[in-house]
Protein backbone atom coordinates (compact mmCIF):
# COMPACT_ATOMS: atom_id res chain seq x y z
CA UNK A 1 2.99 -15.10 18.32
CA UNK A 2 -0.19 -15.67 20.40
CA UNK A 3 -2.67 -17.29 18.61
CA UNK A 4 -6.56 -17.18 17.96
CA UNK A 5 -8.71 -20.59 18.37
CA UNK A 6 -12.21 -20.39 16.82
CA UNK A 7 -14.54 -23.01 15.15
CA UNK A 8 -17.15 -21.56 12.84
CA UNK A 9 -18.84 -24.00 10.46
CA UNK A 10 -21.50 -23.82 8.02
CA UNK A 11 -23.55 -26.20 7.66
CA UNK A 12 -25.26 -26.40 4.03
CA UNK A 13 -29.17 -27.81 4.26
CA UNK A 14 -28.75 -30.12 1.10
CA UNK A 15 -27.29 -33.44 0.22
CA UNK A 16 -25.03 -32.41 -1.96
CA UNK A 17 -23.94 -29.04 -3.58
CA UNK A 18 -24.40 -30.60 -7.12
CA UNK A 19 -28.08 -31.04 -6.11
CA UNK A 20 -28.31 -27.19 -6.09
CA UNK A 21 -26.93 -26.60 -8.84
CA UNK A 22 -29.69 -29.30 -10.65
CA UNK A 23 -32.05 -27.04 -9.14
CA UNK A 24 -30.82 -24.28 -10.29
CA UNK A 25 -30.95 -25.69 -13.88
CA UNK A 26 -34.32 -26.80 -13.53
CA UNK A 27 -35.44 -23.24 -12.76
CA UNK A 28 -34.34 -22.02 -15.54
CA UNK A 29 -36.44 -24.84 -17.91
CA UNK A 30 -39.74 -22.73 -16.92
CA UNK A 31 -42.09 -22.11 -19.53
CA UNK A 32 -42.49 -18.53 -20.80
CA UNK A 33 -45.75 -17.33 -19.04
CA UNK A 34 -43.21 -18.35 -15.56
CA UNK A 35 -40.10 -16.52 -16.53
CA UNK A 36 -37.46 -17.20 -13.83
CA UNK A 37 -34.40 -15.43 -14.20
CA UNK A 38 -30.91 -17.13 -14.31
CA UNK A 39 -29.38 -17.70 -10.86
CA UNK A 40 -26.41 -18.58 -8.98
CA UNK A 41 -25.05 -19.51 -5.62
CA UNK A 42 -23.03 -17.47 -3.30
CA UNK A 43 -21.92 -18.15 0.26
CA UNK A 44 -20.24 -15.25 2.57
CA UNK A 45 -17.30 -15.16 4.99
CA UNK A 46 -16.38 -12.31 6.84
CA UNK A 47 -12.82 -12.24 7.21
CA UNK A 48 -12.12 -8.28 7.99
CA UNK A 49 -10.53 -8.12 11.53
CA UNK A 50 -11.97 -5.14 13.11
CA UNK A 51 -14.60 -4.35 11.16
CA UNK A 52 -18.15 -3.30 12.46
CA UNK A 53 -21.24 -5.72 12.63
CA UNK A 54 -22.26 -5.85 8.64
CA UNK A 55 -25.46 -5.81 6.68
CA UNK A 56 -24.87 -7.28 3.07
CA UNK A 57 -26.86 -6.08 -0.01
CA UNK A 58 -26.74 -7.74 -3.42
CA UNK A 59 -27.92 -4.56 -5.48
CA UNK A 60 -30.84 -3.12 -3.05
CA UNK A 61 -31.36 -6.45 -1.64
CA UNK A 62 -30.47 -7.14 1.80
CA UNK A 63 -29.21 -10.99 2.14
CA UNK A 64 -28.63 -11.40 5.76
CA UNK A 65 -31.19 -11.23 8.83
CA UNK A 66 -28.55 -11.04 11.99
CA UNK A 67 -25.80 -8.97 11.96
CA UNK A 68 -22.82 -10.65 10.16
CA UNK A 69 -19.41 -10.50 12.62
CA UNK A 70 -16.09 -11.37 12.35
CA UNK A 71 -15.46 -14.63 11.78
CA UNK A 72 -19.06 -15.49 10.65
CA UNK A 73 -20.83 -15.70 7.20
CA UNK A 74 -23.66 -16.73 5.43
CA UNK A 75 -24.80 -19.94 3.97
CA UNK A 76 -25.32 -20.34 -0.04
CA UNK A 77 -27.94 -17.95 -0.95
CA UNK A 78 -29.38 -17.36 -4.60
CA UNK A 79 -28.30 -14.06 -6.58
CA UNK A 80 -29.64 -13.59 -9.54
CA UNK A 81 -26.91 -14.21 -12.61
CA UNK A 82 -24.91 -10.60 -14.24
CA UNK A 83 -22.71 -7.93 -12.87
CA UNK A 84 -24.06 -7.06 -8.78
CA UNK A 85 -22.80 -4.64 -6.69
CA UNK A 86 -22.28 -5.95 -3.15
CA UNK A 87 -22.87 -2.97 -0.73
CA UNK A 88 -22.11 -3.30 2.84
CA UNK A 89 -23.13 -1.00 5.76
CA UNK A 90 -23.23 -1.14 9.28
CA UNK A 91 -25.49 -3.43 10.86
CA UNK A 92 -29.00 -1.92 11.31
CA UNK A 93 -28.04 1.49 9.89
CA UNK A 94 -27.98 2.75 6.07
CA UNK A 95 -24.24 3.67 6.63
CA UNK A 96 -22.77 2.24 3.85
CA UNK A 97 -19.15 1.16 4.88
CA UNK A 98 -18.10 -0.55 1.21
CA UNK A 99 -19.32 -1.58 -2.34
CA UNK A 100 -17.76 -3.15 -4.88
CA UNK A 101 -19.15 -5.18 -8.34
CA UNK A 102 -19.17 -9.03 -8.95
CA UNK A 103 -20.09 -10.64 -11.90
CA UNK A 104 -21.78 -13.96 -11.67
CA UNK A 105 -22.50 -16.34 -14.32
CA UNK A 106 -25.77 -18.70 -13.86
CA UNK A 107 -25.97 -22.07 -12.67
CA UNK A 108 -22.41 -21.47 -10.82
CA UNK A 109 -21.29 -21.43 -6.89
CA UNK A 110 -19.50 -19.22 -5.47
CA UNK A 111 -17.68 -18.08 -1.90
CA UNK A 112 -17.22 -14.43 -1.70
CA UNK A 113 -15.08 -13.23 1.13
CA UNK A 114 -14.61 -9.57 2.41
CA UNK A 115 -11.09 -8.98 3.48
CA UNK A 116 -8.46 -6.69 4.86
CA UNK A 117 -8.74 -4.43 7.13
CA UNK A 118 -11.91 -1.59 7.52
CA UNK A 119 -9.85 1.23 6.24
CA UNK A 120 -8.95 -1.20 3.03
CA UNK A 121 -11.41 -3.65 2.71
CA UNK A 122 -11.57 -6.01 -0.49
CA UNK A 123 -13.34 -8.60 -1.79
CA UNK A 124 -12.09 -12.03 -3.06
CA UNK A 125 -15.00 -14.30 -5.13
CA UNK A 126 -14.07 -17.84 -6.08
CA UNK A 127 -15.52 -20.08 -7.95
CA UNK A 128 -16.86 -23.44 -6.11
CA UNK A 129 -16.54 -26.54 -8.35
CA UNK A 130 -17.31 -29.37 -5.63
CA UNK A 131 -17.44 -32.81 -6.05
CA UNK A 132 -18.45 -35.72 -4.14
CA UNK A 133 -15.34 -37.05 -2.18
CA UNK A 134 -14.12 -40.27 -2.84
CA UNK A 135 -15.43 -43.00 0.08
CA UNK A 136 -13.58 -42.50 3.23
CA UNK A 137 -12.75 -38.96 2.46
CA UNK A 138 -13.33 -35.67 2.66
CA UNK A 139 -12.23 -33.03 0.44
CA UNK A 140 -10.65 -29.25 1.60
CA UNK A 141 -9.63 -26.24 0.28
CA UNK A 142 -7.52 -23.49 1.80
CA UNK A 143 -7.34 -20.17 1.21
CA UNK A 144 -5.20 -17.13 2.69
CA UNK A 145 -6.89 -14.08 3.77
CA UNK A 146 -4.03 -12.55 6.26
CA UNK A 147 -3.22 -9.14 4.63
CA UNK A 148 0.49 -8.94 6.07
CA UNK A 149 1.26 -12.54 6.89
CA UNK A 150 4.53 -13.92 4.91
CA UNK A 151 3.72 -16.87 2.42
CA UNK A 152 1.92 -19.82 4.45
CA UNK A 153 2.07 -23.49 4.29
CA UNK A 154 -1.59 -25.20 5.78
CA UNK A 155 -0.59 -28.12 7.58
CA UNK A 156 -2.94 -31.22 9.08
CA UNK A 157 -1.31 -33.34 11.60
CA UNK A 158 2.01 -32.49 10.56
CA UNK A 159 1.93 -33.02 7.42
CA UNK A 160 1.97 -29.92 5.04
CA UNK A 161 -1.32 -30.37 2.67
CA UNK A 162 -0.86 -26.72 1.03
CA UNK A 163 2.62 -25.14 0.37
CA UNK A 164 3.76 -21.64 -0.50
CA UNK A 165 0.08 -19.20 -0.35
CA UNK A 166 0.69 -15.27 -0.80
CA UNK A 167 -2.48 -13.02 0.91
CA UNK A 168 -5.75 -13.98 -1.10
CA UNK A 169 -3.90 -17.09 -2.21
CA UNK A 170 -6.23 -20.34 -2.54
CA UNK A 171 -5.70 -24.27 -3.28
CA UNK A 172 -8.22 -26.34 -5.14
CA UNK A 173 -10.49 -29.12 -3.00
CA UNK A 174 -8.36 -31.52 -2.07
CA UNK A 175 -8.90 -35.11 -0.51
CA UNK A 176 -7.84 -36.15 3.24
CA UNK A 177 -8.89 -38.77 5.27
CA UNK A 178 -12.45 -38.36 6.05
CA UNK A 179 -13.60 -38.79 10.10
CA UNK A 180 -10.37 -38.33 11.34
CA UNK A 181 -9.38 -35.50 13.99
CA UNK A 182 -7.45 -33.22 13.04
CA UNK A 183 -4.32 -30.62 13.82
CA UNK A 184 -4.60 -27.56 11.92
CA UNK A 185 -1.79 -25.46 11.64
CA UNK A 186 -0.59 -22.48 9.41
CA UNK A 187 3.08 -21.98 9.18
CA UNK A 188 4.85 -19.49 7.47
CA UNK A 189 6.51 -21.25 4.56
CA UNK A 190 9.69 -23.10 4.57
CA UNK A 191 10.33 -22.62 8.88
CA UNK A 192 8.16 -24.13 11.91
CA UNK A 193 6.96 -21.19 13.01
CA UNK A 194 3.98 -21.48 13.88
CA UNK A 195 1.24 -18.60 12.73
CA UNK A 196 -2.16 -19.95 13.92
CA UNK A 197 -3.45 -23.37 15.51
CA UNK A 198 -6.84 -25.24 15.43
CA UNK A 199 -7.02 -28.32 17.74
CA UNK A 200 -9.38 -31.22 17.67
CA UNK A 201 -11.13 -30.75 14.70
CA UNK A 202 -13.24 -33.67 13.02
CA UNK A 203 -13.21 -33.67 9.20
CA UNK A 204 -16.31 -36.18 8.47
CA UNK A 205 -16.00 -38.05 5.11
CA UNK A 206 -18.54 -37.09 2.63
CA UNK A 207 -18.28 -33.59 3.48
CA UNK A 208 -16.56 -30.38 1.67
CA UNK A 209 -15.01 -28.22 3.70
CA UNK A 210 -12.86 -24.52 3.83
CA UNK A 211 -10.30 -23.84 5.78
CA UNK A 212 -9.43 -19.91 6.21
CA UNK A 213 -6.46 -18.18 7.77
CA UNK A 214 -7.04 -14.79 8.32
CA UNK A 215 -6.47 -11.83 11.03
CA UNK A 216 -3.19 -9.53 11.19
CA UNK A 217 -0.10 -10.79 12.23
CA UNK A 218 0.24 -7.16 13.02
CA UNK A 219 -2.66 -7.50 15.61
CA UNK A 220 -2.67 -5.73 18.66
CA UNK A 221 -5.64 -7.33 20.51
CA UNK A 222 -6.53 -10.88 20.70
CA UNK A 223 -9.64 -10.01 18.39
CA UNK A 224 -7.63 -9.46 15.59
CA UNK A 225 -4.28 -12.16 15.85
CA UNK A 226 -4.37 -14.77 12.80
CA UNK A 227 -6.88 -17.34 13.11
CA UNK A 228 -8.03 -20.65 11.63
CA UNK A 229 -11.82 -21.08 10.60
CA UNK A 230 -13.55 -23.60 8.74
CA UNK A 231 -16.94 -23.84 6.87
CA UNK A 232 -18.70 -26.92 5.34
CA UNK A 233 -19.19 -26.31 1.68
CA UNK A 234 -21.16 -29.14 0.98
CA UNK A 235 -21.95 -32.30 2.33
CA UNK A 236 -23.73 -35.30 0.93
């Protein structure tokens, strides 16, 4: 199976994710002349192989400013708390491609991911509880966002960190040894074959990261083979 290799990282302009969400909390102490409604933070990773250049609307309010591609996303953004639609449509043009409703509670961060491919898309929202890792570490999560792929294992120089994920499968934030290079591999569970690679990538300690696999294993152009990306959640 040929294989995709792309970096993508996100880089989060805070110390610390927790910092945000003090923030947050603050905003919410304001007196009752400066109502400020209840907020949360959301993140976005496109992971539809395929699909068109996007616009993203929370509601009637665009969030991006460049179109958001394939393998890209958005850094945490504020949406106001309740039940939003999310309404996507081709970049530049009120063609709206897909919508679907969230709920988010206040003072909570999120990663929303649109998935699938176009003529299916779907979204997948988790729920971000990130802590500071432990000195000398940094902390990762995985999550599974191949549509046909068998169950995957996520392994980091050879050794297998997350066993056994179905399609929009995820692991909690776990801790690995922090400025280290790294391997990353995702095999389908149980064999050695070998889905998608990532090669000489630095996981600093300190820093919170996600690790994606996504594309078809059905793919019939190199644009759309499985893949490995990462973000940075948080750093601090």
């Amino acid at each position: 199976m040929k294989t995709n290799i792309i970096v993508q990282r996100k880089l989060t302009p805070i110390a610390g994710i927790m910092c945000l969400v003090l923030l947050l909390s603050s905003c919410l102490k304001d007196n009752t002349t400066n109502y400020a409604p209840p907020v949360a933070l959301v993140s976005f990773f496109q992971a539809s192989p395929d699909e068109t250049a996007l616009d993203l609307y929370f509601n009637n309010n665009r969030v991006n400013i460049s179109p958001i591609n394939y393998g890209t996303g958005l850094d945490y953004f504020r949406a106001y708390a309740g039940v939003r639609t999310a309404n996507f449509y081709t970049y530049g043009v009120m063609n709206q491609i897909f919508s679907d409703t969230l709920t988010i509670k206040p003072n909570n961060v999120y990663s929303l991911f649109l998935t699938n491919k176009p003529s299916k898309p779907e979204l997948v929202l988790l729920n971000d509880t990130i802590n500071q890792p432990a000195p000398n570490m940094a902390s990762v999560r995985f999550v599974d966002l191949s549509p046909d792929a068998p169950n995957v294992d996520l392994v980091l120089n050879n050794n297998t960190e997350v066993a056994n994920k179905t399609y929009k499968g995820f692991s909690s934030f776990l801790p690995v040894t922090g400025n280290t290079t790294y391997n990353i591999q995702v095999k389908q569970t149980g064999t050695s074959t070998v889905l998608a690679t990532l090669s000489g990538v630095t996981l600093n300690s300190n820093l919170v990261y996600t690790i994606i696999f996504s594309g078809l294993v059905s793919g019939t152009t190199t644009a759309d083979q499985p893949a490995i990306y990462y973000v940075t959640n948080a750093y601090y």
